[in-house]
Protein backbone atom coordinates (compact mmCIF):
# COMPACT_ATOMS: atom_id res chain seq x y z
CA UNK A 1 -1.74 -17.60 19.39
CA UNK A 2 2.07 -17.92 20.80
CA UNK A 3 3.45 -16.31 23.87
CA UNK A 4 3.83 -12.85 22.37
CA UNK A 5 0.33 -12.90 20.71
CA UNK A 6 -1.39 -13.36 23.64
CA UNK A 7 0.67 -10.21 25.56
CA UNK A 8 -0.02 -8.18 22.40
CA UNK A 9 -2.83 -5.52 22.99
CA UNK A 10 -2.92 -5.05 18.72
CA UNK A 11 -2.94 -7.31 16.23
CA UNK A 12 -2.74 -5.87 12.44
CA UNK A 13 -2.84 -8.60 9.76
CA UNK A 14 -0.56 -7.20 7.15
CA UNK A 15 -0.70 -7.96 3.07
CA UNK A 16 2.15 -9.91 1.80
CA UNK A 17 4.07 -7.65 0.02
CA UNK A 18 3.52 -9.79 -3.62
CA UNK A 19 -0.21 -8.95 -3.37
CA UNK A 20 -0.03 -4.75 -2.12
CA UNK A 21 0.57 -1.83 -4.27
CA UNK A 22 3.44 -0.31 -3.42
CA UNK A 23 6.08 2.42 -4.61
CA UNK A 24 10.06 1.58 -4.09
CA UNK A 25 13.25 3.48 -5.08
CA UNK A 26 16.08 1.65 -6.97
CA UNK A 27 19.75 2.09 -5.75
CA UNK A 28 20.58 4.01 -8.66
CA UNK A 29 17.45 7.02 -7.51
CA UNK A 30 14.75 5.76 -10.15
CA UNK A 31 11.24 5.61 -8.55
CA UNK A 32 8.68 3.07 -9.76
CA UNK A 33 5.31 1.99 -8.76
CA UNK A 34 5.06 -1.70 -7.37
CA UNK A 35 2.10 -3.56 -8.61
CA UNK A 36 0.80 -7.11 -6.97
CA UNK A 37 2.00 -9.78 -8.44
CA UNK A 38 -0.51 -12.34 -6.94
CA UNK A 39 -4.04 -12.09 -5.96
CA UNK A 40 -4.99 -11.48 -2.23
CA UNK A 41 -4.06 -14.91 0.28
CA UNK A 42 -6.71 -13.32 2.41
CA UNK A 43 -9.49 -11.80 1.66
CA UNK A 44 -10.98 -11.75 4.93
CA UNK A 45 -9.63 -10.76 8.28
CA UNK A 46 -8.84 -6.92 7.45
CA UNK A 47 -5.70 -7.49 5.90
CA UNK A 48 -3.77 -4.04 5.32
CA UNK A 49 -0.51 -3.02 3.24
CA UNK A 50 1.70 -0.47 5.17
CA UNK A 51 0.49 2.45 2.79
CA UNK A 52 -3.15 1.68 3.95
CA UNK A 53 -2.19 1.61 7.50
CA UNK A 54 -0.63 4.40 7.48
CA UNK A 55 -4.05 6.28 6.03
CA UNK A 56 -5.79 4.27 8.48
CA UNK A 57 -4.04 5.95 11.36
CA UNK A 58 -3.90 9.24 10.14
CA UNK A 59 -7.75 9.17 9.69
CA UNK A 60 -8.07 8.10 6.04
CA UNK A 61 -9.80 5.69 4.48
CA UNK A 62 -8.56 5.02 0.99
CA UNK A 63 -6.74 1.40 -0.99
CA UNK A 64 -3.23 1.69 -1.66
CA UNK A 65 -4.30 1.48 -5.32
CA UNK A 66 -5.47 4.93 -4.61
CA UNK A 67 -3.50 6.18 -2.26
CA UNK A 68 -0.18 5.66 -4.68
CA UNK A 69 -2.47 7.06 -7.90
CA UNK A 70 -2.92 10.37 -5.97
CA UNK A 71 0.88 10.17 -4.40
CA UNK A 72 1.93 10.10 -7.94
CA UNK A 73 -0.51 12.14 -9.38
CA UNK A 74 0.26 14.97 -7.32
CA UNK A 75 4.00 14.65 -7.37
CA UNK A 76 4.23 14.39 -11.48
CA UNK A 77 2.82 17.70 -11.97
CA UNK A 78 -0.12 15.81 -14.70
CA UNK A 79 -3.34 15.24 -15.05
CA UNK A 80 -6.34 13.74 -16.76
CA UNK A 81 -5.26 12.03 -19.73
CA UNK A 82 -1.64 13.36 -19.37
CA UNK A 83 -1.38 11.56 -16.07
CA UNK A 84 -2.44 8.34 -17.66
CA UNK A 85 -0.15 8.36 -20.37
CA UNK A 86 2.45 8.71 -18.31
């Protein structure tokens, strides 16, 4: 606990970005799924990525694991075992 900490009314623990699921754009427009690269530093102490967050705020309660699967899902026009394949 610092200075700011202890005027802060919220604190949200956020995931490192090596251990979240994630989605990201290149510079060139291709769109690819991010997938952790480490295991979780924390696994207690409610530790959130910014896609669960996000769903957390707007009432949702879902991983980002799932959150991106029905993101893309939705958005590639497949499903089933058409959606896995691709």
């Amino acid at each position: 606990m610092d200075e700011t900490a202890r005027l802060c009314h919220w604190h949200v623990p956020a995931a490192h970005f090596l251990e979240s699921w994630s989605d990201a754009r290149a510079h060139d427009g291709t769109a690819s799924i991010v997938q952790p690269l480490i295991a979780p530093l924390y696994e207690q102490g409610g530790v959130r990525s910014a896609h669960e967050l996000v769903a957390s705020l707007a009432g949702e309660s879902a991983s980002a694991y799932e959150l991106l699967r029905a993101q893309w899902s939705a958005n590639s026009g497949k499903s089933g075992a058409d959606f896995e394949a691709f």
